[in-house]
N, C-alpha and C. Protein backbone atom coordinates (compact mmCIF):
# COMPACT_ATOMS: atom_id res chain seq x y z
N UNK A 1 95.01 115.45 70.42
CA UNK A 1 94.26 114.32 70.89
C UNK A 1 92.78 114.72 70.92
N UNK A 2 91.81 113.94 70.22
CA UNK A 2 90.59 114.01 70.22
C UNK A 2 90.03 113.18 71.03
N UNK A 3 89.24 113.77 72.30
CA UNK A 3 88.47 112.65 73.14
C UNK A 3 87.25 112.75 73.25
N UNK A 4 86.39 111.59 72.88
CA UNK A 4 84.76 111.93 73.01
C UNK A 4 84.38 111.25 74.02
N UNK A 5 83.55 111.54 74.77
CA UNK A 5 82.89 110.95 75.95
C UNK A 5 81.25 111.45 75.86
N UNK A 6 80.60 110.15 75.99
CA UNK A 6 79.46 109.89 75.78
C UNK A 6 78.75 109.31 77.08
N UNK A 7 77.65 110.10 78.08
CA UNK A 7 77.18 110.14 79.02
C UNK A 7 76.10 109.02 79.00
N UNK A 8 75.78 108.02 79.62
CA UNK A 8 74.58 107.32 79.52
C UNK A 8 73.86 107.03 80.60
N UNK A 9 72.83 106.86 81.39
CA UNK A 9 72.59 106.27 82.38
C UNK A 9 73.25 105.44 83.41
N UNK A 10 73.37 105.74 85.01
CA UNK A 10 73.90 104.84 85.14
C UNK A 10 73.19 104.73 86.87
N UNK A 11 73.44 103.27 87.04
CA UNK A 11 72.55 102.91 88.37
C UNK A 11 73.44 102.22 88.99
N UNK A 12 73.73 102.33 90.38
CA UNK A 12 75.25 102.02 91.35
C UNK A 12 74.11 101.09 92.54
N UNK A 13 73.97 99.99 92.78
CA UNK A 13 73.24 99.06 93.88
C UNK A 13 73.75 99.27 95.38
N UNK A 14 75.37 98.63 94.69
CA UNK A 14 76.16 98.27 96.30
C UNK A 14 77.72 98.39 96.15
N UNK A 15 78.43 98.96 96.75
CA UNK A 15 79.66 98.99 96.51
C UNK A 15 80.35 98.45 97.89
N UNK A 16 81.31 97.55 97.54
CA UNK A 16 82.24 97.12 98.58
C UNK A 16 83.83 97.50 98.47
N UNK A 17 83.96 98.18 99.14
CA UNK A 17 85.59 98.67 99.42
C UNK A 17 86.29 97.93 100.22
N UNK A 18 87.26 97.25 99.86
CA UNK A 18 87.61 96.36 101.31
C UNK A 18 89.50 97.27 101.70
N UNK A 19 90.10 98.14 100.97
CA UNK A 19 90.89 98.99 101.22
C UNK A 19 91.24 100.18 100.60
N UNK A 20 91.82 101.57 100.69
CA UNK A 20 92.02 102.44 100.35
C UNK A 20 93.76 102.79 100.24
N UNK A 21 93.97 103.06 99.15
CA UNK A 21 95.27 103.52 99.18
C UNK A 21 95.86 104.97 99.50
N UNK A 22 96.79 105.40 99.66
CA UNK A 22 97.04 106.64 100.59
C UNK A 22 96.76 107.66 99.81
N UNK A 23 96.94 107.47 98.51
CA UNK A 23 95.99 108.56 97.29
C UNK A 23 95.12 108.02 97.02
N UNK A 24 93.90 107.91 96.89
CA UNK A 24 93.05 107.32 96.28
C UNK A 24 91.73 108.47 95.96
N UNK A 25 90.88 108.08 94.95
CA UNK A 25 89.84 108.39 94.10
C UNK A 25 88.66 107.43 93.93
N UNK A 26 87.69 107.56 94.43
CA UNK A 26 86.77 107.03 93.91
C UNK A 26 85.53 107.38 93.43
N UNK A 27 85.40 107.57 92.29
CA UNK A 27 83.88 108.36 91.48
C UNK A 27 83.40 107.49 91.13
N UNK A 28 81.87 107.86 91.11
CA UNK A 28 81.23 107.15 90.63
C UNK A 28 80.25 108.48 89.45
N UNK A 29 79.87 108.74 88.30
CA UNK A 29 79.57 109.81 88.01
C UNK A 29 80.07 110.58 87.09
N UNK A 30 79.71 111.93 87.07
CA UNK A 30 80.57 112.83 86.55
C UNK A 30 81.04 114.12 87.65
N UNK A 31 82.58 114.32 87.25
CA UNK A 31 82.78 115.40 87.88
C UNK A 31 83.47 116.57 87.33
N UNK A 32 83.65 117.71 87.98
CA UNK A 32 84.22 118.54 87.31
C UNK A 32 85.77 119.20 87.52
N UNK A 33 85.49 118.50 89.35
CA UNK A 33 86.57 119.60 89.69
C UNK A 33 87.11 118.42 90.98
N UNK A 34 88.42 118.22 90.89
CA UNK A 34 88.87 117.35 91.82
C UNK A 34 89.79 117.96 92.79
N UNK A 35 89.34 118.05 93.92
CA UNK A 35 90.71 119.19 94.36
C UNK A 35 91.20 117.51 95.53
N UNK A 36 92.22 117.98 95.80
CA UNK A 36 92.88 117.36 96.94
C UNK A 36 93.53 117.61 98.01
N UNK A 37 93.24 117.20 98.95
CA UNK A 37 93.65 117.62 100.60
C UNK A 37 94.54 116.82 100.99
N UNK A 38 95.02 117.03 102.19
CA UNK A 38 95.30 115.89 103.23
C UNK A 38 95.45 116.63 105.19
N UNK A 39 95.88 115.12 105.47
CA UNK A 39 95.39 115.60 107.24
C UNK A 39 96.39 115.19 107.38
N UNK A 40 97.13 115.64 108.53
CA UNK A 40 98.16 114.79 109.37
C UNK A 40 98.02 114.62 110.69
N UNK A 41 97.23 113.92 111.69
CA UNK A 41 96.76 113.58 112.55
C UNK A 41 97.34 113.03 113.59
N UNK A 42 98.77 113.18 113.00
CA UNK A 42 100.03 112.55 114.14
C UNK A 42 100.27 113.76 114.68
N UNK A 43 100.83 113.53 116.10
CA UNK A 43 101.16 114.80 116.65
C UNK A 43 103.10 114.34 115.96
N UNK A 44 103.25 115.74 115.89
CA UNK A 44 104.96 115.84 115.22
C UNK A 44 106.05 115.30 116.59
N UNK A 45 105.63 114.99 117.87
CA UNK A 45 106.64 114.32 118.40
C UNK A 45 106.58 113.18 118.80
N UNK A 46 105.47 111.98 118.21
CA UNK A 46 105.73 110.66 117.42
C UNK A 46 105.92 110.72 116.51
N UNK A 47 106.12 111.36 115.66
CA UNK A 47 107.22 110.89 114.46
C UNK A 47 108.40 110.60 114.34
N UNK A 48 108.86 109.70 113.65
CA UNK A 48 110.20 108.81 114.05
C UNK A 48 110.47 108.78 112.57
N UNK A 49 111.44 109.81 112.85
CA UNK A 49 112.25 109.86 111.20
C UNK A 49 113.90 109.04 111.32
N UNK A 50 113.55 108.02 110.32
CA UNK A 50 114.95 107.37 110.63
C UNK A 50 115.94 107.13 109.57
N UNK A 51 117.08 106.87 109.13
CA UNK A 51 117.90 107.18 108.09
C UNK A 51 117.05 106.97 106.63
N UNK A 52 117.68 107.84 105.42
CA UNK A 52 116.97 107.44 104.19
C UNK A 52 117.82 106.15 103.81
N UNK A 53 116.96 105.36 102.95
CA UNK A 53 117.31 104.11 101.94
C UNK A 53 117.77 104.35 101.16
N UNK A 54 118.93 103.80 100.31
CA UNK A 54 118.82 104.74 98.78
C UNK A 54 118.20 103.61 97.94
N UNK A 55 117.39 104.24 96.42
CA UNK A 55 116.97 103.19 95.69
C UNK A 55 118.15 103.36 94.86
N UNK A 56 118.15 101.66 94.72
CA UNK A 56 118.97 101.14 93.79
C UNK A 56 118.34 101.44 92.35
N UNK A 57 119.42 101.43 91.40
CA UNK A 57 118.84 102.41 89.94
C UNK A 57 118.25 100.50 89.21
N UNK A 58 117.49 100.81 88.59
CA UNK A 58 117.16 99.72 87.44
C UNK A 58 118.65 99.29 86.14
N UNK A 59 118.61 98.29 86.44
CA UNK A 59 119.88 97.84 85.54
C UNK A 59 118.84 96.78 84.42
C-alpha cells in the first residue's frame, strides 16, 4: 500500500463538541505518537457487576 499525504496550511476558529465517546480521539494537526490511557475513578466497592448477556450470533 502506497500512501501519500500532503501537509497544507491549516486554521481551526471554533470547535464545538457537544459529546465524547468512551474511546475517543480528537486531532486537529499532525501527530506522531498516540499513546492511550485510562482512569477509573470509581471506587471498586460501587461497582455492581451483574450477570453476563450473551450476544446472539448474526443469522
Amino acid at each position: 500500500m502506497n500512501f501519500t499525504v500532503v501537509n497544507h496550511e491549516i486554521s481551526v476558529n471554533t470547535i464545538n463538541i457537544i459529546a465524547v465517546a468512551s474511546s475517543a480521539v480528537f486531532i486537529i494537526g499532525d501527530t506522531k505518537t498516540i499513546t492511550s490511557s485510562s482512569i477509573f475513578d470509581t471506587p471498586p466497592e460501587s461497582l455492581i457487576v451483574g450477570p453476563l448477556v450473551p450476544i446472539a450470533p448474526r443469522g
